[in-house]
Structure formats: C-alpha cells, structure tokens
Protein backbone atom coordinates (compact mmCIF):
# COMPACT_ATOMS: atom_id res chain seq x y z
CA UNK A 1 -53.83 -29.11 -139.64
CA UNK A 2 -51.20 -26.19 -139.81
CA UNK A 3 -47.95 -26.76 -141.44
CA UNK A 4 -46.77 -25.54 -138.19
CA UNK A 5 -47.99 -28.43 -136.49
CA UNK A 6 -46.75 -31.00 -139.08
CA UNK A 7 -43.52 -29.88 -138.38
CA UNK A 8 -43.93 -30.82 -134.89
CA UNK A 9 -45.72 -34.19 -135.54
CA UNK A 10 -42.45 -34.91 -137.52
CA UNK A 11 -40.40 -33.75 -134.95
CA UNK A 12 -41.40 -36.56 -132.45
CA UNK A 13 -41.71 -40.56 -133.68
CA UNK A 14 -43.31 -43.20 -131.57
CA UNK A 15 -40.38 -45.61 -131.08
CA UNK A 16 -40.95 -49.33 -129.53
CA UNK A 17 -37.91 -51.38 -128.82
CA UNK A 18 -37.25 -54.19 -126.96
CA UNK A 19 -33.71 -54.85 -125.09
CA UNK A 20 -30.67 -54.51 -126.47
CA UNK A 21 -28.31 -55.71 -123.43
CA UNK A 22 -27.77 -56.76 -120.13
CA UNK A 23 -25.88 -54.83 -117.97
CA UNK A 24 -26.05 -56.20 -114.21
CA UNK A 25 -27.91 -58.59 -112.55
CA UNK A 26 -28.26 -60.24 -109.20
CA UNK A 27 -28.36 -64.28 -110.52
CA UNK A 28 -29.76 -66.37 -112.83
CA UNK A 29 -30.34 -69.92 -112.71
CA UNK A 30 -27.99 -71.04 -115.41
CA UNK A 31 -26.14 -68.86 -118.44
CA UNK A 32 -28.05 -70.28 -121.20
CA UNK A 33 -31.82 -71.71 -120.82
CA UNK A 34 -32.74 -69.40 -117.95
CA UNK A 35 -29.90 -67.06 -118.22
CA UNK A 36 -30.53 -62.88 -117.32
CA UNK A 37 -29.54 -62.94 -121.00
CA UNK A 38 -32.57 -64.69 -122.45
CA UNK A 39 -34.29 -61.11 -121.72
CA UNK A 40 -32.94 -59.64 -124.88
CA UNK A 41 -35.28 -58.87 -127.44
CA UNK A 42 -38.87 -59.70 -128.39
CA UNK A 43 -40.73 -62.58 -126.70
CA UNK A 44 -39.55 -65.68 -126.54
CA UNK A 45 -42.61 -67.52 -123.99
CA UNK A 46 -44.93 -65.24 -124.07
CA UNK A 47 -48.18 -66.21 -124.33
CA UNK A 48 -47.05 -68.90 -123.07
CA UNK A 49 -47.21 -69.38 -118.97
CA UNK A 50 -45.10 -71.78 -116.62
CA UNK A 51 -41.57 -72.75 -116.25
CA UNK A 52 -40.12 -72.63 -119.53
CA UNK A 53 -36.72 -71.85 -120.91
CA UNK A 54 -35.44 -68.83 -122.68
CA UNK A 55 -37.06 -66.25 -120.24
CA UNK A 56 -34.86 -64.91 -116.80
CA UNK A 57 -34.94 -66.96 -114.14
CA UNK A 58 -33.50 -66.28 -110.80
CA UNK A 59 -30.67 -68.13 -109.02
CA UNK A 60 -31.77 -66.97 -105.83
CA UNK A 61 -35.53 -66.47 -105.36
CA UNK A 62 -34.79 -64.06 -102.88
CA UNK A 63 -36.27 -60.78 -101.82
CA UNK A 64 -33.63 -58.19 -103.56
CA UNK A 65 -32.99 -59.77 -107.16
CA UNK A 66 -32.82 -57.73 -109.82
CA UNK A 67 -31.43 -56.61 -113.47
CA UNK A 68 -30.55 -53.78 -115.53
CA UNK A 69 -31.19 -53.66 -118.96
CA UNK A 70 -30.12 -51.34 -121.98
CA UNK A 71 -31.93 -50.27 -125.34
CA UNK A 72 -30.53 -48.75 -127.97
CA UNK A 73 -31.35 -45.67 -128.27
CA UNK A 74 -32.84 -43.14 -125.74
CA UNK A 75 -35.91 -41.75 -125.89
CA UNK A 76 -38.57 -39.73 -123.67
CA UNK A 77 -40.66 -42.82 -122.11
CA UNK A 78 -44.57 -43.00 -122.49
CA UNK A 79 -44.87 -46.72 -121.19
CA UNK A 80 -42.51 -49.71 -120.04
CA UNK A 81 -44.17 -53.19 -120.83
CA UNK A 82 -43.32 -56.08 -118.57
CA UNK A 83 -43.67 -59.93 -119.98
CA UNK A 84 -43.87 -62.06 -116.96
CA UNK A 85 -44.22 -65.72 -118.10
CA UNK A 86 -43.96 -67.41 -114.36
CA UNK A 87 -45.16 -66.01 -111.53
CA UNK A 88 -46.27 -62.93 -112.68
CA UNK A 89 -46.40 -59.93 -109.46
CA UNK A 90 -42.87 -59.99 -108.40
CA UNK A 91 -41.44 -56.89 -109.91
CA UNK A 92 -41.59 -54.28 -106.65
CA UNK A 93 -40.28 -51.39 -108.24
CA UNK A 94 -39.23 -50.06 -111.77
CA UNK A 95 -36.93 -47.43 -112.06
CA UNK A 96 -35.14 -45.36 -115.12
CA UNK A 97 -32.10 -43.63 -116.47
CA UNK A 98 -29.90 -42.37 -119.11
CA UNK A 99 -26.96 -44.11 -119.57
CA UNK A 100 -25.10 -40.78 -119.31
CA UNK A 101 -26.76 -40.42 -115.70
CA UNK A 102 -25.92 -41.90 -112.53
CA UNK A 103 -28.90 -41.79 -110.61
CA UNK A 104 -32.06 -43.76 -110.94
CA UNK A 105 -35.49 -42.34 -110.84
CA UNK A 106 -38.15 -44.31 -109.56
CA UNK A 107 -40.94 -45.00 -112.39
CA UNK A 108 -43.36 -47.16 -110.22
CA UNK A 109 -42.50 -48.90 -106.63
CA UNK A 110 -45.07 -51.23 -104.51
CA UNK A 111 -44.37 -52.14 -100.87
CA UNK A 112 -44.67 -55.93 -101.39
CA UNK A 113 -45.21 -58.54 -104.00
CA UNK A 114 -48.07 -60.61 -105.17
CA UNK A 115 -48.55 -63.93 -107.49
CA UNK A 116 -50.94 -64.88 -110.60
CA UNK A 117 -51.04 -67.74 -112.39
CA UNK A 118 -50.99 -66.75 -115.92
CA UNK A 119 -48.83 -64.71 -118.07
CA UNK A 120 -49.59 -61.21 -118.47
CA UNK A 121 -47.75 -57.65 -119.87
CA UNK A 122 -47.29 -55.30 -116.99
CA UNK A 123 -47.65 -51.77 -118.29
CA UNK A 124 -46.16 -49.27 -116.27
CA UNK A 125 -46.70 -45.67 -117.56
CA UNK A 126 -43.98 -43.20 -117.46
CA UNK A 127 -45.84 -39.70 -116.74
CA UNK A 128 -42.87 -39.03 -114.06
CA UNK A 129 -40.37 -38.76 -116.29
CA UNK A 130 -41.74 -38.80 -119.49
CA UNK A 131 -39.85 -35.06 -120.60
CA UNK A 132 -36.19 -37.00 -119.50
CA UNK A 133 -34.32 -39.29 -122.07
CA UNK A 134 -33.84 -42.81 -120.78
CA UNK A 135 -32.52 -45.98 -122.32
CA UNK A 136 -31.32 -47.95 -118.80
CA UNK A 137 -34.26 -49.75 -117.13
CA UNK A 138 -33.75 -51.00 -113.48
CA UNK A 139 -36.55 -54.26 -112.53
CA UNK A 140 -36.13 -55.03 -108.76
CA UNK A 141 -37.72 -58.31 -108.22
CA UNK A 142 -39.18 -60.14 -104.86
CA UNK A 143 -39.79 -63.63 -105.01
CA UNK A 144 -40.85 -64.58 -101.65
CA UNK A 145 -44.50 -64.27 -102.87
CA UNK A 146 -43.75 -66.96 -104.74
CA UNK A 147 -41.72 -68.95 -102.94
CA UNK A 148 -40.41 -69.70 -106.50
CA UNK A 149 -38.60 -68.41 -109.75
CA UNK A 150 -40.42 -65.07 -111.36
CA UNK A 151 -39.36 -65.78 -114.81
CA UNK A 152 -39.59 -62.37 -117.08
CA UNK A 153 -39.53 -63.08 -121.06
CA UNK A 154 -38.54 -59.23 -122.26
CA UNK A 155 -39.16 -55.74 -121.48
CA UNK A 156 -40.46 -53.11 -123.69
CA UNK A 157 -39.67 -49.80 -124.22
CA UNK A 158 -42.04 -47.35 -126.13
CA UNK A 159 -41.43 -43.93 -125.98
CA UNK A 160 -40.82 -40.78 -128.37
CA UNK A 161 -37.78 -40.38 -130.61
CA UNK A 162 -36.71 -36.31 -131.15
CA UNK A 163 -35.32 -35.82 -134.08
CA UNK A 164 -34.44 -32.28 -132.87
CA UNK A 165 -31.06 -33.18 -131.42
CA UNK A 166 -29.44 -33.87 -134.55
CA UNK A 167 -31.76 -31.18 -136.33
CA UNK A 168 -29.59 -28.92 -133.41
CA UNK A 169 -26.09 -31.04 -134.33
CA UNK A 170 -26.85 -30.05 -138.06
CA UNK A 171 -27.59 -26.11 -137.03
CA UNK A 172 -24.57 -25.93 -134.76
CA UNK A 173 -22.58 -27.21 -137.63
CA UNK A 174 -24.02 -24.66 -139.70
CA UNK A 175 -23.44 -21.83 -137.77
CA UNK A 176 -19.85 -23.02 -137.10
CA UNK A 177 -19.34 -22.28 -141.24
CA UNK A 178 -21.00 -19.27 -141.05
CA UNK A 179 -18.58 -18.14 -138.23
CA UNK A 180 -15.14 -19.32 -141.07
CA UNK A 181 -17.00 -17.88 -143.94
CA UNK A 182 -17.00 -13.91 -144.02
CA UNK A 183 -19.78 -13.64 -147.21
CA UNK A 184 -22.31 -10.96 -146.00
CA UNK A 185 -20.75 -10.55 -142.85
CA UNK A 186 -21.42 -7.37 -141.44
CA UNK A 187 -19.15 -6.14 -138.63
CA UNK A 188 -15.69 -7.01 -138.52
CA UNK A 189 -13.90 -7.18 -135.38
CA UNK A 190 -9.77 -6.03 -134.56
CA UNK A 191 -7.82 -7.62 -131.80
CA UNK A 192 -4.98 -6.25 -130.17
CA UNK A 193 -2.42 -7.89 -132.85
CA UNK A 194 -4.46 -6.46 -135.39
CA UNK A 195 -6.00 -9.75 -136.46
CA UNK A 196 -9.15 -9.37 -138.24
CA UNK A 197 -12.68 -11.71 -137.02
CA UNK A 198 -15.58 -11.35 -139.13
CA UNK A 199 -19.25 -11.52 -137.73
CA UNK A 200 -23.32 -11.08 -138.00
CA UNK A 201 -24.55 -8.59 -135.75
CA UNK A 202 -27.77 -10.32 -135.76
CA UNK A 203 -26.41 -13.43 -134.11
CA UNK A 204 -24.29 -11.65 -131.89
CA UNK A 205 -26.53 -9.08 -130.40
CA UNK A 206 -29.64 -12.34 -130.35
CA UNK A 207 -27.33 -14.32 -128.05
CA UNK A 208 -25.42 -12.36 -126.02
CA UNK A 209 -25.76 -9.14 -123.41
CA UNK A 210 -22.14 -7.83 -124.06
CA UNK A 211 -22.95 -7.71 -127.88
CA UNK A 212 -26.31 -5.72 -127.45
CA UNK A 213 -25.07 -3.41 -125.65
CA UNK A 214 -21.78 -3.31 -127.55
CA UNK A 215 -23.48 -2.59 -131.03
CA UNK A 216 -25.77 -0.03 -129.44
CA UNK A 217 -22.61 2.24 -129.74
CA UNK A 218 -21.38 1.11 -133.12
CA UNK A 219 -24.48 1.31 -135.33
CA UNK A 220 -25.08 -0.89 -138.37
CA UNK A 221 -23.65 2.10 -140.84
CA UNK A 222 -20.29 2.27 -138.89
CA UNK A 223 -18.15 0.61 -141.55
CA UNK A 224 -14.82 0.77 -139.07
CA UNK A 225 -14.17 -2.31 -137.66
CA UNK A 226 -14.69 -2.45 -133.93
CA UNK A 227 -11.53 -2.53 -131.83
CA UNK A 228 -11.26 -5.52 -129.05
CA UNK A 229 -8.94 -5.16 -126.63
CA UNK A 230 -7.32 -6.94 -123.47
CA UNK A 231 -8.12 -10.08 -125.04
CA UNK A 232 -6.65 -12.70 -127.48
CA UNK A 233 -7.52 -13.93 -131.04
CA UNK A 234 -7.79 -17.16 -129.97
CA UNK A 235 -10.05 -16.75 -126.70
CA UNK A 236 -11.78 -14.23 -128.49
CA UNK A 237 -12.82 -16.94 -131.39
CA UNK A 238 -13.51 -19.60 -128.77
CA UNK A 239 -15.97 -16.74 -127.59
CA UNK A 240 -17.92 -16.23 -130.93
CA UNK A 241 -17.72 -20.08 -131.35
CA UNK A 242 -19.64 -20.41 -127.93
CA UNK A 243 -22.27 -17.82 -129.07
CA UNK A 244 -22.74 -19.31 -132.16
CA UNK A 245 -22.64 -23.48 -131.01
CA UNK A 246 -23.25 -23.09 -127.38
CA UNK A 247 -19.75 -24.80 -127.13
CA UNK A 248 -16.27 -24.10 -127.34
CA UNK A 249 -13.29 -26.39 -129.38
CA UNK A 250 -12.74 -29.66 -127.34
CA UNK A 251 -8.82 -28.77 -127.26
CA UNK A 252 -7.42 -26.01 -126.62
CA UNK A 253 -4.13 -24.33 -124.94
CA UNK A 254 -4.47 -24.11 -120.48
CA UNK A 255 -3.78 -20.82 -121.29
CA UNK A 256 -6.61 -20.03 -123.66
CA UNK A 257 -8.49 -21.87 -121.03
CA UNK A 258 -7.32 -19.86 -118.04
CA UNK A 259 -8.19 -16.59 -120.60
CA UNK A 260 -11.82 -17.58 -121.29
CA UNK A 261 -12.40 -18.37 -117.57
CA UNK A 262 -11.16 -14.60 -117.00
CA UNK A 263 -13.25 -13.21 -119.73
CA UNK A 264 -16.72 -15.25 -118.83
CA UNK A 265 -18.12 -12.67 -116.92
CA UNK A 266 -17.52 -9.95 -118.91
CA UNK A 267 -19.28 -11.23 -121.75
CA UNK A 268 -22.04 -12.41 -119.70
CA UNK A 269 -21.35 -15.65 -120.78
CA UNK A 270 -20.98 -18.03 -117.29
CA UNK A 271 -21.32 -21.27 -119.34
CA UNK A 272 -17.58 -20.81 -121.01
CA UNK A 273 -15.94 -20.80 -117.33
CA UNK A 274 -17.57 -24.11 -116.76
CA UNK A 275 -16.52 -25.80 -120.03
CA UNK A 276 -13.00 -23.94 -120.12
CA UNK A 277 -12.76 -25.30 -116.67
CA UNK A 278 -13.43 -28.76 -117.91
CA UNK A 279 -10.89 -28.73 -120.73
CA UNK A 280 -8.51 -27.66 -118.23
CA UNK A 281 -9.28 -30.66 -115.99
CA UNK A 282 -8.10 -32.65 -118.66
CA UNK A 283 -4.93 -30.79 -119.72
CA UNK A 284 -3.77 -30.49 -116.25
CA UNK A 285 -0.18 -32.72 -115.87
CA UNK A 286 3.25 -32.89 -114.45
CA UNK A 287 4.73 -30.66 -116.82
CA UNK A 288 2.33 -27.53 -117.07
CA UNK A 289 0.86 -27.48 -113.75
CA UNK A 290 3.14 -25.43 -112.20
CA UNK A 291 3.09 -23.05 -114.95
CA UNK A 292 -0.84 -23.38 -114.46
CA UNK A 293 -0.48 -22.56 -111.12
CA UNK A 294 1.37 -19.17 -111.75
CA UNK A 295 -0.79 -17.88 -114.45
CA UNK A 296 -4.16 -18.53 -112.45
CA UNK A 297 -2.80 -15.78 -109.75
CA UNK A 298 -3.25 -12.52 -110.32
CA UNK A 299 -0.79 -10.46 -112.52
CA UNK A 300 1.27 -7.26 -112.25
CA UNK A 301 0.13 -5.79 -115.75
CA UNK A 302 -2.21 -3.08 -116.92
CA UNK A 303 -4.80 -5.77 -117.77
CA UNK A 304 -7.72 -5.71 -115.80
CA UNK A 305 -8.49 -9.09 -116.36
CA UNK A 306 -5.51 -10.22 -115.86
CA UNK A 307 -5.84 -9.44 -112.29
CA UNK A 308 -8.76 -11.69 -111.67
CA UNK A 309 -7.30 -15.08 -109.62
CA UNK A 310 -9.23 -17.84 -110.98
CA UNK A 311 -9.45 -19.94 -107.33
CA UNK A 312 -10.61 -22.85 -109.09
CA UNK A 313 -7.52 -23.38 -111.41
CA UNK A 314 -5.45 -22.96 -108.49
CA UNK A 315 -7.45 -25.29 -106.10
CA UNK A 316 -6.97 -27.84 -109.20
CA UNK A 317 -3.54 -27.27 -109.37
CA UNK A 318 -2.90 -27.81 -105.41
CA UNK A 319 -4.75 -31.08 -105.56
CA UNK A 320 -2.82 -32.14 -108.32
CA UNK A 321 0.69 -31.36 -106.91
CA UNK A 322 -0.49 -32.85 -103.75
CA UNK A 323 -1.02 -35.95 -105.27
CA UNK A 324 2.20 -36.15 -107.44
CA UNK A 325 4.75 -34.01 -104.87
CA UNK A 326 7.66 -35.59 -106.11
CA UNK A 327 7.36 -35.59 -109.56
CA UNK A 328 5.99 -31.86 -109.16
CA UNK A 329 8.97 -30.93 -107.07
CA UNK A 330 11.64 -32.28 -108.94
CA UNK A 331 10.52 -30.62 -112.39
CA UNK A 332 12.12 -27.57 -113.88
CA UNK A 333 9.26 -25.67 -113.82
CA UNK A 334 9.41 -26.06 -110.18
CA UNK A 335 12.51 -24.58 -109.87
CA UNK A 336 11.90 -21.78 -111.66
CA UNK A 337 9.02 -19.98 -109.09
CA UNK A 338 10.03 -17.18 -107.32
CA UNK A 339 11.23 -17.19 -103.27
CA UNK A 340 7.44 -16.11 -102.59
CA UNK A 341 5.43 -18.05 -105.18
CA UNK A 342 7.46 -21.12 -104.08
CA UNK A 343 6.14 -20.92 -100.35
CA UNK A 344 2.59 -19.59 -101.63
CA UNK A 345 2.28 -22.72 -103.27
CA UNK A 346 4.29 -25.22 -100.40
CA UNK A 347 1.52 -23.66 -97.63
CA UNK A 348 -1.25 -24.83 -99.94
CA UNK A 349 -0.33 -28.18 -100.42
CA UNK A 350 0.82 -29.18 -97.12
C-alpha cells in the first residue's frame, strides 16, 4: 500500500451511531413507556419481538405517522439500520438531510406497507446520497397493514466521518497567519494611501485570474512594490483574505461591503459579491440604510468602479424602507438626500 493511499484511508473513518434526539413526530402512545423518545440510542427490545415498552409506539396507527430523528454528527451515509420490534414492514419511505438543509431527499420509498411477525433490522443502503453529509433521518410510517402499533426500538446510522473539514479549518487558519506575517513574503503591494500589504506570489497567481495576469507584468525580480489603485486597504485585505481562506471577515463596514461587491468582477472573484452581499443583509438598519441606499448608486467621481450601481444593495434597501417607512422617513439621514435622490428613492418604494 502507498503512503499516498494511507493518507486517504485516514482521511475517511467508518462511524456508527445511534440517535441522539428527537426532533418531530406525528404521536406516540404515551411520553414515557412508548414515547417517540424511547428511540434514542442503542436497542432497548431488540431481539426481542411483540408489544413491549421502551420502543416508539404510535398514538394513531394511521397511514401518515412519522418521526424525525437527529445524530450527532454528520457524516456521508453508507447504510441506515431500522430495529422494528412490532410489526415489522410499516416504514414506507426513508428520507435524509443535513441539519443545515431544508429539503429532504428520498433514501428508499415503497408504495404500500406490509407485516411480519418477528423482529428484524431493516437495512436501507444509502448509494443516492452517499457523497452528501446527513445527520437528520425522516421514517414515514403506515400502519394500516397492521391494523396495529409498528413499534421501532432505534435507528442506526453508519456512514464515513472526513476528517478533511477540519484538516481545511486548520489550513485556512494557516494561511490566514501567513497573510499577517510578512517573513519571506515576496511582493509587496501599495494602496492609494500608501499603505503597505505584503504577499506570496505563488498563492496569489494559484488562486486567482487577476493575479496571473497581474504578475505576468511585474516579474519575480521587480523589487518595487506594485501600485493598487481605485481601491481601499481594507477591501483590498478582505480580497487577499478571500484568496487565501475562501472567505472574507464575518464583520465588516456596509461600505467595505458595497466596495468588494464593486470590485468582484474585476478580480474575477464572483464568490466575494455573494458573501459581501450577505454581510450586508445583516448590517442593513434604520440608521444606515439610507446612507446604503446613496452609496449603492452610481457616483460622479473619476473612479470607474465607483460608477457601477450595485441593483441588489438598492433592491435591499427599498424593501427595507418599505417595510419600516416611518421610522425611515423621519430619520436624519432622510432628510439629508437631495430633491432628486429623495423622489428616486419615494418612486421605488411606493
């Protein structure tokens, strides 16, 4: 076996866990015995078969009951294991999803239900999704096969651990030092205020287009830092920290935001609208919206970027004012808009 392929084995761990929680369910015959609760963790009946407590039992023993359970920790599915102690045949259709996610993805589904009389595991395998990272199951349960209650001990989930998000966490953080610590940097960058940002060409022209192409006319021996202009320190940092974490600082000025979403494109770097756009969502309030609202149109200056309108910010800000109009209207800020910014802005809201 190569060491390459050690790596990988140790990459991925088998992980089996059983249920951690219980997040919805349709009934249950009582809240302790039989309760949806009783599903949590490792058997409890099984082997075992019949009517006995400390499995889920229904309340209803209808056609649509059903429960949603939570594991621990997520992890790319290989199997789901099913411990029906009463009835066994009931569950219709298993479904799947991270906890992040809204929508469910259907693992296995069978048009109607069926009855045994003994206990079994019901394995269903999870080829259909097994490259997404789940840790919500969905059981949807018919009874009328039964006529009865279709008592389920616990649920298993096995799947595959990857150790190589927090191996990325750890890299990111990494790379975030290397971007505060100038030792062996080797191209130094100067902003319009003079402000000096250190950097690795290597990472630079790896990740990005605008950097390639940049260096291609500074060459390594140029010892002159390289001048950056129409853009500030600060959304020119946020820039380098994208390239070198794939994200930019959780908070940050709306104006820093509204300066990345003008710069995106020109770096080739789409992603940092989206996630300056975000942070905006957030900052967005009674106070600076108006002032939001001004600086997303475009501006009278020599900056070309400046002239870009960023229709988003301003399609956030109108929904926003339309929403609070009295607040909005009585503020300062408010008062302060020119004769033709005021009745821009009046024509969008109404």
């Amino acid at each position: 076996m190569t060491e390459s392929n050690n790596d990988t084995l140790q990459t991925w761990k088998r992980d089996e866990q059983w249920v951690s929680r219980v997040i919805q369910y349709s009934s249950q015959y009582n809240d302790n015995t039989w309760s949806a609760n009783q599903i949590i963790g490792p058997p409890k009946v099984y082997p075992r078969y019949g009517d006995l407590n400390g499995a889920w039992a229904q309340g209803h023993r209808a056609a649509d009951e059903y429960i949603i359970v939570e594991f621990e920790r997520a992890v790319f599915p290989d199997q789901i294991d099913i411990y029906e102690t009463y009835n066994p045949g009931a569950v219709v259709k298993v479904s799947a999803r991270n906890g992040n996610d809204n929508d469910w993805i259907t693992v296995w589904e069978t048009p109607s239900p069926h009855t045994e009389a003994h206990s079994r595991i019901f394995t269903v395998p999870c080829s259909n999704i097994s490259s997404r990272e789940i840790n919500q199951i969905r059981l949807d349960v018919n009874c009328t096969a039964a006529g009865s209650w279709c008592e389920i001990d616990c649920v298993k989930l096995v799947g595959y651990a990857s150790h190589r998000g927090s191996s990325y966490k750890e890299l990111a953080t990494n790379l975030k030092q290397l971007l505060l610590n100038d030792y062996l940097a080797d191209v130094f960058f100067q902003l319009d205020d003079e402000q000096i940002i250190p950097s690795y060409r290597n990472i630079l022209s790896s990740r990005c287009i605008y950097f390639e192409q940049l260096f291609d006319e500074y060459p390594l021996d140029n010892n002159q830092p390289i001048r950056i202009k129409n853009i500030s320190y600060e959304a020119f940092y946020q820039i380098l920290h994208f390239i070198y974490t794939e994200t930019i600082e959780p908070v940050l000025p709306y104006t820093i935001c509204l300066e990345l979403m003008r710069n995106a494109e020109e770096y080739y770097l789409s992603p940092i609208y989206n996630e300056a756009f975000m942070i905006l969502k957030k900052l967005i309030n009674k106070i600076n919206v108006v002032n939001i609202f001004v600086d997303s149109q475009s501006s009278s200056n020599d900056n070309q970027q400046d002239k870009i309108i960023l229709n988003d910010a301003i399609n956030l800000c109108v929904e926003f004012i339309q929403k609070n109009r009295r607040d909005v209207y009585q503020s300062e800020q408010i008062q302060s808009l020119t004769k033709d910014m005021l009745l821009q802005l009046i024509q969008l809201v109404l």
